[in-house]
PDB file of N, CA and C in Angstrom:
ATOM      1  N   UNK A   1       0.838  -1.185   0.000  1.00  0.00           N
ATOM      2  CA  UNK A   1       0.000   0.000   0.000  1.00  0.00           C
ATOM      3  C   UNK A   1       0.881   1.246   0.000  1.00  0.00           C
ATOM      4  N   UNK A   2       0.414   2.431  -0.873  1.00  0.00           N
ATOM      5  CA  UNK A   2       1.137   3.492  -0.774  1.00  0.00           C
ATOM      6  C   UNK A   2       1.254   4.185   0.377  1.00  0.00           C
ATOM      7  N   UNK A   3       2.125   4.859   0.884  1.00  0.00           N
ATOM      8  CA  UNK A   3       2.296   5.789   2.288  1.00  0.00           C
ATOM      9  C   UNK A   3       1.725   7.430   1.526  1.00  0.00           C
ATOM     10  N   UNK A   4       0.825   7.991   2.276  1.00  0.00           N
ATOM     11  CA  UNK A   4       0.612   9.076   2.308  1.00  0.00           C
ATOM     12  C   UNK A   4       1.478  10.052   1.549  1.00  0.00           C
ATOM     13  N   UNK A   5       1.673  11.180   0.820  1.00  0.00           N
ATOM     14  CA  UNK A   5       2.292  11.686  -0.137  1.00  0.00           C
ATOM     15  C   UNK A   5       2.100  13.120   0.708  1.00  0.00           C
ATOM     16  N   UNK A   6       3.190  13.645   1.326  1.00  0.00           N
ATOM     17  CA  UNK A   6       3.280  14.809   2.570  1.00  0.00           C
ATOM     18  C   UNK A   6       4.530  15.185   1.965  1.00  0.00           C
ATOM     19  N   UNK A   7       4.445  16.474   1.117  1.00  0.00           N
ATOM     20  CA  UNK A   7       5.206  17.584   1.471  1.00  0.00           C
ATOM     21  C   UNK A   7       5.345  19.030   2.611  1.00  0.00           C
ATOM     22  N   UNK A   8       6.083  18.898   2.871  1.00  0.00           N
ATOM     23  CA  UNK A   8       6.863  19.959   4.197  1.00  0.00           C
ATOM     24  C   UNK A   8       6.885  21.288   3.261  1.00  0.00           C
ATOM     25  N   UNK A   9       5.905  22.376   3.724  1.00  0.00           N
ATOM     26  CA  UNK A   9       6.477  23.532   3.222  1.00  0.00           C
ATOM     27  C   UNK A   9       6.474  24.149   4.466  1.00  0.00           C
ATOM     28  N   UNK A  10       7.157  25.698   4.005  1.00  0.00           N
ATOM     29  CA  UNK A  10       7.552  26.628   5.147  1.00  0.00           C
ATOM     30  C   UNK A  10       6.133  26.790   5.879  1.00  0.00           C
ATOM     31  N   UNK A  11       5.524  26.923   6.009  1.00  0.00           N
ATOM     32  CA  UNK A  11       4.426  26.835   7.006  1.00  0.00           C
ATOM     33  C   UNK A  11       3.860  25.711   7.451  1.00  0.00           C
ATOM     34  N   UNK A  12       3.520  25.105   6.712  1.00  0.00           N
ATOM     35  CA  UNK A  12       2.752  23.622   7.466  1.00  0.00           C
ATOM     36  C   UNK A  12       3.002  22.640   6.319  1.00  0.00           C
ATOM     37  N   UNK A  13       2.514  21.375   6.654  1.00  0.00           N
ATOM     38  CA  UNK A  13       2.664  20.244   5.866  1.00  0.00           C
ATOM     39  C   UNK A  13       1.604  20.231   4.515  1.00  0.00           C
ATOM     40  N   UNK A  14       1.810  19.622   3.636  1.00  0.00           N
ATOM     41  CA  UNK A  14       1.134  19.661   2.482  1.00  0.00           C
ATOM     42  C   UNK A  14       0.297  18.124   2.386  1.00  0.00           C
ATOM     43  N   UNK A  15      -1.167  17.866   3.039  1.00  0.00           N
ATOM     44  CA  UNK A  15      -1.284  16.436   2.664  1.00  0.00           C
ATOM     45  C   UNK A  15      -2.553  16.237   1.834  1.00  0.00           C
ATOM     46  N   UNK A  16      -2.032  15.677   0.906  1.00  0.00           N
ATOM     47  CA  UNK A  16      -2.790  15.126  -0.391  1.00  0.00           C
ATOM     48  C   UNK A  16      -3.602  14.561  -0.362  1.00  0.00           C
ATOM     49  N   UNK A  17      -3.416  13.619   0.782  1.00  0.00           N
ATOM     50  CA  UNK A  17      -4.795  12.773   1.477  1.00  0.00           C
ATOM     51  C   UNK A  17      -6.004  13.460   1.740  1.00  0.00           C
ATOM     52  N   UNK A  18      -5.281  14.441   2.440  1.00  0.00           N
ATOM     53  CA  UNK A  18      -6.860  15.210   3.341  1.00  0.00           C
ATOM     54  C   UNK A  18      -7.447  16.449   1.735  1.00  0.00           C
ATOM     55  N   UNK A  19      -6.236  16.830   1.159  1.00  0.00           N
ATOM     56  CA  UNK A  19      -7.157  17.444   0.258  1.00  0.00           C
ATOM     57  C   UNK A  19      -7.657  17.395  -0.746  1.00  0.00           C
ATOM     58  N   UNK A  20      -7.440  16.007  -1.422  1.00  0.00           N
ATOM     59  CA  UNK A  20      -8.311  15.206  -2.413  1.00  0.00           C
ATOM     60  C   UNK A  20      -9.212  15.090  -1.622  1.00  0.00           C
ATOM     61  N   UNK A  21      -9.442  14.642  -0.787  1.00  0.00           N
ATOM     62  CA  UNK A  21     -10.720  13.756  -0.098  1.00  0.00           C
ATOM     63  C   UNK A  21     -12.031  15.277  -0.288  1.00  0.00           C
ATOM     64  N   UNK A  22     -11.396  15.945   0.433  1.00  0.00           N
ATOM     65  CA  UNK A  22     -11.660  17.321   1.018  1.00  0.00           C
ATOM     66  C   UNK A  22     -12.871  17.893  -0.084  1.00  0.00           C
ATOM     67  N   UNK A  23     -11.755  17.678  -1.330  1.00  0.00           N
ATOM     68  CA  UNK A  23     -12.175  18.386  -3.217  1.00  0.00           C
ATOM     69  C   UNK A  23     -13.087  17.726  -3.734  1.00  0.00           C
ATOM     70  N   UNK A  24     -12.896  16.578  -3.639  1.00  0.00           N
ATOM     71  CA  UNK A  24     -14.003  15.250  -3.786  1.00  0.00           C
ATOM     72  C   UNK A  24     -14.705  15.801  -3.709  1.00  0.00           C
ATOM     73  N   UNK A  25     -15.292  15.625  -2.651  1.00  0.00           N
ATOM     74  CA  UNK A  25     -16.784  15.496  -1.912  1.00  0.00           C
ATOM     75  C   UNK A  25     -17.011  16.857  -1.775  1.00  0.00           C
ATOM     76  N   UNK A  26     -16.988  18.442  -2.408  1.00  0.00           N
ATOM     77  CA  UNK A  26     -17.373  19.267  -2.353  1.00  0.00           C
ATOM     78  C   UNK A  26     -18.347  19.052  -4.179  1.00  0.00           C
ATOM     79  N   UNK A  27     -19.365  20.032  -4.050  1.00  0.00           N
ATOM     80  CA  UNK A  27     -20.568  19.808  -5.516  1.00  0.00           C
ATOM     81  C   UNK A  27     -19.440  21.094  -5.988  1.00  0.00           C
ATOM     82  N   UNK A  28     -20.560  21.174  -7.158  1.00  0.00           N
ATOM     83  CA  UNK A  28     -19.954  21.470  -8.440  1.00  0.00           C
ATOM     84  C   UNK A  28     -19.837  23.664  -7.793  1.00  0.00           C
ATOM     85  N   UNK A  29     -20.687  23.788  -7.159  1.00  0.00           N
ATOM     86  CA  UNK A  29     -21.041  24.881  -6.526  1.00  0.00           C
ATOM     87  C   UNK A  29     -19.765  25.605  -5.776  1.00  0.00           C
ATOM     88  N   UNK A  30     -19.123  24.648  -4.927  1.00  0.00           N
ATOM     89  CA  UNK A  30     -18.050  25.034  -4.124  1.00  0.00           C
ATOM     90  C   UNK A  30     -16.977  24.648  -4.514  1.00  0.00           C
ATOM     91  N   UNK A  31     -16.676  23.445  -5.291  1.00  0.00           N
ATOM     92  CA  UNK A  31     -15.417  23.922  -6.518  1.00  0.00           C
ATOM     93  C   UNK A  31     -15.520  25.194  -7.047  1.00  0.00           C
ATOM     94  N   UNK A  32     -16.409  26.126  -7.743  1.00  0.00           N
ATOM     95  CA  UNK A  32     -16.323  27.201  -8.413  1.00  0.00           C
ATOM     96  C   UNK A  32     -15.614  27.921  -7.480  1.00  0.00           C
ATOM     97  N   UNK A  33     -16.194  28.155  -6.683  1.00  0.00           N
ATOM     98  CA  UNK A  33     -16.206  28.994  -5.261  1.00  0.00           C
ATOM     99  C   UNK A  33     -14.416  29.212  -4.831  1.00  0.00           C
ATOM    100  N   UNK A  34     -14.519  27.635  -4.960  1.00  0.00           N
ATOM    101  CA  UNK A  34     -12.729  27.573  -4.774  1.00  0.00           C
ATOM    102  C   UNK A  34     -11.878  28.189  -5.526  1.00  0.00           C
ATOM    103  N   UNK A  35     -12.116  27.970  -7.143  1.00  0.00           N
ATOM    104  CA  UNK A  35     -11.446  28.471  -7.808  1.00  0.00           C
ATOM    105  C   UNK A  35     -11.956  30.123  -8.205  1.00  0.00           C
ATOM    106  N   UNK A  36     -13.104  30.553  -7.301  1.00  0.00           N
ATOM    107  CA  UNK A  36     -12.785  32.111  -7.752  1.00  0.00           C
ATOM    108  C   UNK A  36     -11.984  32.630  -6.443  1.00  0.00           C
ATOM    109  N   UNK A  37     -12.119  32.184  -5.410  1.00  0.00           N
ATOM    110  CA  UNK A  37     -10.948  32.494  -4.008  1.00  0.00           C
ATOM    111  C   UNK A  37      -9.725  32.408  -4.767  1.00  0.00           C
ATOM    112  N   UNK A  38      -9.149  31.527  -5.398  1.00  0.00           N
ATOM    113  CA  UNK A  38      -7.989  31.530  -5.737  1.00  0.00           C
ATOM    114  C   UNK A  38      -7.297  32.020  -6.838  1.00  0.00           C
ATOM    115  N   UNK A  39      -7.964  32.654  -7.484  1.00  0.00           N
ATOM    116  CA  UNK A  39      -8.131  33.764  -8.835  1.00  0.00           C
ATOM    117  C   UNK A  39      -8.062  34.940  -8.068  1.00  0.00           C
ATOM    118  N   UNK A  40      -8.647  35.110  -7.031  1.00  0.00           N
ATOM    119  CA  UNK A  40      -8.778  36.514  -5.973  1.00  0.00           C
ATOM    120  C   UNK A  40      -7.373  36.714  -5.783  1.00  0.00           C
ATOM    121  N   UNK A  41      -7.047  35.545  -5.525  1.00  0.00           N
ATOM    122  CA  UNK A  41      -5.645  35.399  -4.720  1.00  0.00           C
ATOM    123  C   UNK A  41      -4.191  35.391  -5.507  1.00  0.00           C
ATOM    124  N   UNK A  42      -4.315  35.836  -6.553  1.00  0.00           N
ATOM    125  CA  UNK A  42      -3.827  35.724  -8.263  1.00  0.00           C
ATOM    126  C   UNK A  42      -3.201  34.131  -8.689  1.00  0.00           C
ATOM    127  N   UNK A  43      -3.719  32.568  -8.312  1.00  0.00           N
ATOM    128  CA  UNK A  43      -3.792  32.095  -9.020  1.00  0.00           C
ATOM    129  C   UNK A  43      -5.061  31.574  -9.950  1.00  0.00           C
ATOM    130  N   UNK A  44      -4.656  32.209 -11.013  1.00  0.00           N
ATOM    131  CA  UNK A  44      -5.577  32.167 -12.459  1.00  0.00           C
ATOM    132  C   UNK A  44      -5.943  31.049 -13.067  1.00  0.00           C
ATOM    133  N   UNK A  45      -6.684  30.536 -12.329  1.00  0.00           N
ATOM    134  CA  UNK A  45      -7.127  28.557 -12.562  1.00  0.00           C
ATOM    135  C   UNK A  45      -8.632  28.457 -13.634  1.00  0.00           C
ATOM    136  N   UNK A  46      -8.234  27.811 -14.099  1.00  0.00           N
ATOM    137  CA  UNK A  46     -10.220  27.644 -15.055  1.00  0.00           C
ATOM    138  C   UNK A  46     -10.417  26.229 -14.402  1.00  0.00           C
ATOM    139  N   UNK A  47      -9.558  25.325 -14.108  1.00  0.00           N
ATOM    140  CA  UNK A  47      -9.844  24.134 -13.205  1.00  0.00           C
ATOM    141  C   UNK A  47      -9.344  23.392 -12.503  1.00  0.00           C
ATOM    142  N   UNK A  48      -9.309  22.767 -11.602  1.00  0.00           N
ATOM    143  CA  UNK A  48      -8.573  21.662 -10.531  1.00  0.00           C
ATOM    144  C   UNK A  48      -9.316  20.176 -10.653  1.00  0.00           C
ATOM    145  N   UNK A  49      -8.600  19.572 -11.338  1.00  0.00           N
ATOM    146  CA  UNK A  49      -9.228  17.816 -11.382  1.00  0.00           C
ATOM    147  C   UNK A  49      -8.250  16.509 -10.308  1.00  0.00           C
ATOM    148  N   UNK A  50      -9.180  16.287  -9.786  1.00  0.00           N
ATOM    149  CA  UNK A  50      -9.124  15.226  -9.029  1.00  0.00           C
ATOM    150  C   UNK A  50      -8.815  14.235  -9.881  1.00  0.00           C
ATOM    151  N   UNK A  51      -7.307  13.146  -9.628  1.00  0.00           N
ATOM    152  CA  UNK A  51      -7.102  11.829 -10.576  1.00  0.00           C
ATOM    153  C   UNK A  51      -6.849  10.922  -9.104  1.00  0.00           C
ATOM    154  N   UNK A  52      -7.342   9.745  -9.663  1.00  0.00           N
ATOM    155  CA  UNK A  52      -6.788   8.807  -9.165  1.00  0.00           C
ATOM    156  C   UNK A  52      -6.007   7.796 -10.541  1.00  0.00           C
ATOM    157  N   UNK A  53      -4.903   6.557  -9.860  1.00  0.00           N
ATOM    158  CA  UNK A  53      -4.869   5.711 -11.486  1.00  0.00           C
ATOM    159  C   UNK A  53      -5.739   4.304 -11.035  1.00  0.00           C
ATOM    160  N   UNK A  54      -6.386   3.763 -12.013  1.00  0.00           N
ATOM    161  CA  UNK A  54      -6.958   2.698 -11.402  1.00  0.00           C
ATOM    162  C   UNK A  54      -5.941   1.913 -10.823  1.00  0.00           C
ATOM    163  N   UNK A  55      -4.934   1.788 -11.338  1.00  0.00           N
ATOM    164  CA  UNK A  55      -3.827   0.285 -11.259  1.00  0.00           C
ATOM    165  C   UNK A  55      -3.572   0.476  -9.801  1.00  0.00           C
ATOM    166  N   UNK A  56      -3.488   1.890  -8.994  1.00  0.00           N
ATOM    167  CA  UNK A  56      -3.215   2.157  -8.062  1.00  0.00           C
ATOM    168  C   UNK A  56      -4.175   3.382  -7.136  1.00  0.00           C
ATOM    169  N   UNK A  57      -5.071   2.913  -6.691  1.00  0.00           N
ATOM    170  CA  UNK A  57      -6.384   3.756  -6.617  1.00  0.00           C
ATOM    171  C   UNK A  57      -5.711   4.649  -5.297  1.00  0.00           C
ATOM    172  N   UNK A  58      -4.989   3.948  -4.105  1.00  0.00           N
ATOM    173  CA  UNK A  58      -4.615   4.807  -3.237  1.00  0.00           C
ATOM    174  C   UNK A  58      -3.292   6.370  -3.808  1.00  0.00           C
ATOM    175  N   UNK A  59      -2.971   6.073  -4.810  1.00  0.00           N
ATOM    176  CA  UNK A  59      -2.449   7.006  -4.962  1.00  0.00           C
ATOM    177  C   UNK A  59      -3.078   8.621  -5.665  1.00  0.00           C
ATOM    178  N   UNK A  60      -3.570   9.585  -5.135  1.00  0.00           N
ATOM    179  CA  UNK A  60      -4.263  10.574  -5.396  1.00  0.00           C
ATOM    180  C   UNK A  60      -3.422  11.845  -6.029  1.00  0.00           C
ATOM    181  N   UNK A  61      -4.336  12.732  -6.841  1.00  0.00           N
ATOM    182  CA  UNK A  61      -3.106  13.692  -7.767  1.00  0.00           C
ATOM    183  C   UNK A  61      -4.520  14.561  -7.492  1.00  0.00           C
ATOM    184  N   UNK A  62      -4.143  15.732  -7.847  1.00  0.00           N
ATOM    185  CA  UNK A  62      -4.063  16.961  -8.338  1.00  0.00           C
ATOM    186  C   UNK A  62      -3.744  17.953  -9.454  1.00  0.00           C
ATOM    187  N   UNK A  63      -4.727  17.741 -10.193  1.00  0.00           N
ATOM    188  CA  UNK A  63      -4.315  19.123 -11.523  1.00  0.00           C
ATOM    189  C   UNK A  63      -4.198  20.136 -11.540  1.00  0.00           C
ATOM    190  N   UNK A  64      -4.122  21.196 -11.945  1.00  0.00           N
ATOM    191  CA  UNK A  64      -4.330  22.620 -11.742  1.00  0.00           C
ATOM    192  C   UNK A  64      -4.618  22.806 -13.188  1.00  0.00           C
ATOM    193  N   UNK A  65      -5.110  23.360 -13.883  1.00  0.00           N
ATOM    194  CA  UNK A  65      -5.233  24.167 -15.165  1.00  0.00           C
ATOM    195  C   UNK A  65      -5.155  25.946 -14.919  1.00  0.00           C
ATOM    196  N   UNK A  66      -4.406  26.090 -15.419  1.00  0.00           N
ATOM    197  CA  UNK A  66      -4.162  27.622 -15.010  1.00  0.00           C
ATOM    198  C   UNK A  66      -4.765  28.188 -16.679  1.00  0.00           C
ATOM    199  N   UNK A  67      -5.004  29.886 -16.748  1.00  0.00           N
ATOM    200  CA  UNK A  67      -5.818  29.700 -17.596  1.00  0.00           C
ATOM    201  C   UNK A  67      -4.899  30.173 -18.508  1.00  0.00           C
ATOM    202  N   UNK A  68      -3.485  30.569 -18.152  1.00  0.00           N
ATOM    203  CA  UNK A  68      -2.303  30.796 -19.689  1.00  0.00           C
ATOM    204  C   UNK A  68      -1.895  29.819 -20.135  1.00  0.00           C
ATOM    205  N   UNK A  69      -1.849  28.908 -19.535  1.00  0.00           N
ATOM    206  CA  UNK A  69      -1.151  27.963 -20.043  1.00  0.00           C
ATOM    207  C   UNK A  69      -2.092  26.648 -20.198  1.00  0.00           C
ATOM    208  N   UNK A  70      -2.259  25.285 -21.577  1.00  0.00           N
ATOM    209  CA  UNK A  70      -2.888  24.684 -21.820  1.00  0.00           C
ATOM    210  C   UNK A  70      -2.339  23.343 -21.429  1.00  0.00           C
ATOM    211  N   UNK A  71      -1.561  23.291 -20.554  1.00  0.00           N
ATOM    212  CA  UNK A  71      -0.745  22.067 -19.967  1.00  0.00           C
ATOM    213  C   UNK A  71      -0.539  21.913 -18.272  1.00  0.00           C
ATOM    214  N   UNK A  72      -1.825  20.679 -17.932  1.00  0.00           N
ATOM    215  CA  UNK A  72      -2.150  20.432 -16.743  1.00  0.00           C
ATOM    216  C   UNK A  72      -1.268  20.572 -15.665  1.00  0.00           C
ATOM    217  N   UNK A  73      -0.733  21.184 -14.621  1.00  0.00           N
ATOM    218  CA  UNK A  73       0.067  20.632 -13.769  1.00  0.00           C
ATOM    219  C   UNK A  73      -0.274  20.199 -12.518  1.00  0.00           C
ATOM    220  N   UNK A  74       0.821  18.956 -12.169  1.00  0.00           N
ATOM    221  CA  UNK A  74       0.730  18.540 -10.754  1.00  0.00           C
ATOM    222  C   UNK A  74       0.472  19.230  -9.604  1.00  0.00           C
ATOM    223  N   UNK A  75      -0.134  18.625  -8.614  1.00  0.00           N
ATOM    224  CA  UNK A  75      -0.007  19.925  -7.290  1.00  0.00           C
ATOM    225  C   UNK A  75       1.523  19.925  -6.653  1.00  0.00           C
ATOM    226  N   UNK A  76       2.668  18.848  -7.229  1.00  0.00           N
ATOM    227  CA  UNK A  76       3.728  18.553  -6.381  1.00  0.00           C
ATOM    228  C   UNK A  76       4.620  19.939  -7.190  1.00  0.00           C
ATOM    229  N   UNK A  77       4.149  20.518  -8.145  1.00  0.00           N
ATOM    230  CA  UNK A  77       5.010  21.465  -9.423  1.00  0.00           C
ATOM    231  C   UNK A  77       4.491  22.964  -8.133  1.00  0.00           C
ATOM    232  N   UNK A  78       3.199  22.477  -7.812  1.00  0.00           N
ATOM    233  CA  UNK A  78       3.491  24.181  -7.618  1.00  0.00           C
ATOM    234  C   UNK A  78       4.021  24.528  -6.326  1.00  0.00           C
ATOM    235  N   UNK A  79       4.572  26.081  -6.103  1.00  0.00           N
ATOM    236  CA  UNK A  79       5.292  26.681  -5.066  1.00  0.00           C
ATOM    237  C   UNK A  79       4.619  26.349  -4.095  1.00  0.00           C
ATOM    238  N   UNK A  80       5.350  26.426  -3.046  1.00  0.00           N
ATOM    239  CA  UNK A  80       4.788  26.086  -1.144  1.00  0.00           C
ATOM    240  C   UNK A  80       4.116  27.307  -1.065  1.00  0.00           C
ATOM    241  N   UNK A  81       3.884  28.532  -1.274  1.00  0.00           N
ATOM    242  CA  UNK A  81       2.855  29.720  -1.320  1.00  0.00           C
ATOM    243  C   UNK A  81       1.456  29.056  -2.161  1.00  0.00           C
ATOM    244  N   UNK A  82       1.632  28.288  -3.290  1.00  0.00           N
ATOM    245  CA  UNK A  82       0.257  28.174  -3.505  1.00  0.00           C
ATOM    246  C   UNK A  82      -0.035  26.605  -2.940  1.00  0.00           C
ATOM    247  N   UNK A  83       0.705  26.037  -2.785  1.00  0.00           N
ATOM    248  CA  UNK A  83       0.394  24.161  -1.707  1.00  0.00           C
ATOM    249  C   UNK A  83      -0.336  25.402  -0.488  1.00  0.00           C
ATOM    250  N   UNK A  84       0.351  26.076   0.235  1.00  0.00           N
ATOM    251  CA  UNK A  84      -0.512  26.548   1.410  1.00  0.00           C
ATOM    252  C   UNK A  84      -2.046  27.183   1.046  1.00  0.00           C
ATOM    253  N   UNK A  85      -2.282  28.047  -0.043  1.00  0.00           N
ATOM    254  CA  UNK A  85      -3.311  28.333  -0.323  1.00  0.00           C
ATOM    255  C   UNK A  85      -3.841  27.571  -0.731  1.00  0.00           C
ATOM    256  N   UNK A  86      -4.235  26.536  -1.223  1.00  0.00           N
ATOM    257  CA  UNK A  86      -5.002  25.562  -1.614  1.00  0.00           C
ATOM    258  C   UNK A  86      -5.070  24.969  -0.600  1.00  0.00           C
ATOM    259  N   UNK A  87      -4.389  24.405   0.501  1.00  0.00           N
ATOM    260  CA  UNK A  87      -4.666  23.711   1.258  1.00  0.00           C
ATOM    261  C   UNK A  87      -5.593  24.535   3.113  1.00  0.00           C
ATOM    262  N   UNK A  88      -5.034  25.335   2.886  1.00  0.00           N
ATOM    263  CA  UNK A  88      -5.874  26.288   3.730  1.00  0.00           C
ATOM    264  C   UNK A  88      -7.221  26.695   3.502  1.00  0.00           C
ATOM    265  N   UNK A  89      -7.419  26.829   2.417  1.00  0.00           N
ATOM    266  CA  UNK A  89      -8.925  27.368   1.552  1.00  0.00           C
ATOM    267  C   UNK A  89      -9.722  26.003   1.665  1.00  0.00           C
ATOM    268  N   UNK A  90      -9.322  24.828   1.291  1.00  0.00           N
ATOM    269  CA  UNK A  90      -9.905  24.048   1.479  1.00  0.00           C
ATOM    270  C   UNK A  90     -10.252  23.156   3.063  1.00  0.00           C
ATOM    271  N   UNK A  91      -9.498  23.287   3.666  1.00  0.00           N
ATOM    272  CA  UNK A  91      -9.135  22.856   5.139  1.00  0.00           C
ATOM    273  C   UNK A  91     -10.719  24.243   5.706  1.00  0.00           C
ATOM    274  N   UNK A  92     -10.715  25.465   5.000  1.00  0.00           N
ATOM    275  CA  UNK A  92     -11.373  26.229   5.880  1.00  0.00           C
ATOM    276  C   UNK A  92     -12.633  25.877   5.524  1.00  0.00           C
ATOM    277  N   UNK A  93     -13.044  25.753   4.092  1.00  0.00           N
ATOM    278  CA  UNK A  93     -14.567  25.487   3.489  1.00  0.00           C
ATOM    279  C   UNK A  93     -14.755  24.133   3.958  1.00  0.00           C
ATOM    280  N   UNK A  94     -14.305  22.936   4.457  1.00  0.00           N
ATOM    281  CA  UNK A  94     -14.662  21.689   4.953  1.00  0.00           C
ATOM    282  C   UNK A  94     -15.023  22.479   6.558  1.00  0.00           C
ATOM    283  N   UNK A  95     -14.374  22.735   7.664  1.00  0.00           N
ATOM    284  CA  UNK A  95     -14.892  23.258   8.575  1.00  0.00           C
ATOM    285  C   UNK A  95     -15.947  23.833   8.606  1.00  0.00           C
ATOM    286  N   UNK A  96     -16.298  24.727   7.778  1.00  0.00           N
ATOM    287  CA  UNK A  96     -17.633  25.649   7.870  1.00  0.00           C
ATOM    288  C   UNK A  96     -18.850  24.705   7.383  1.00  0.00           C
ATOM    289  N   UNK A  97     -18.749  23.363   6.307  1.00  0.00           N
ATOM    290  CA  UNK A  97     -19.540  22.637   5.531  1.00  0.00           C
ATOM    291  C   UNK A  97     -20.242  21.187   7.404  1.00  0.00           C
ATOM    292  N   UNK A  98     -18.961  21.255   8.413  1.00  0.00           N
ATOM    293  CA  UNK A  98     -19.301  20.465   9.326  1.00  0.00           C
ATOM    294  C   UNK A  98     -20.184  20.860  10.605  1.00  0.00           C
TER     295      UNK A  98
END
């Protein structure tokens, strides 16, 4: 089984676990929501897709589509300034949803 996928940035830990899960299970309503907070915040996203691979279902990813550029990236590509904003924004809209 895969071990959890935790990057260390300068503020807090980055875990993939809690914020796939997190992205999942939000509707189509509060994804938007997410990605206009983070457009506020100047990253310029048209979308964030949730992957899993079948061959290996515990292992979870993160896309970003930014809207200059037409080539998906990982969440492991982007800076520890935007791992914290994404992971904070989402960490805060699951609290308020409980």
């Amino acid at each position: 089984m895969w071990q959890p996928f935790i990057i260390t940035t300068g503020m807090k830990d980055f875990d993939i676990e809690k914020v796939y899960s997190i992205y999942t299970q939000l509707d189509k309503n509060k994804r938007k929501e997410i990605l206009r907070i983070l457009c506020d915040k100047g990253m310029e996203l048209k979308a964030i897709e949730a992957f899993t691979y079948r061959e290996t279902p515990s292992c979870k990813h993160l896309f970003f589509h930014f809207k200059d550029n037409n080539i998906a990236i990982p969440y492991y590509q982007l800076t520890e300034e935007q791992l914290n904003e994404v992971q904070e924004i989402l960490l805060k809209i699951n609290e308020e949803r409980l």
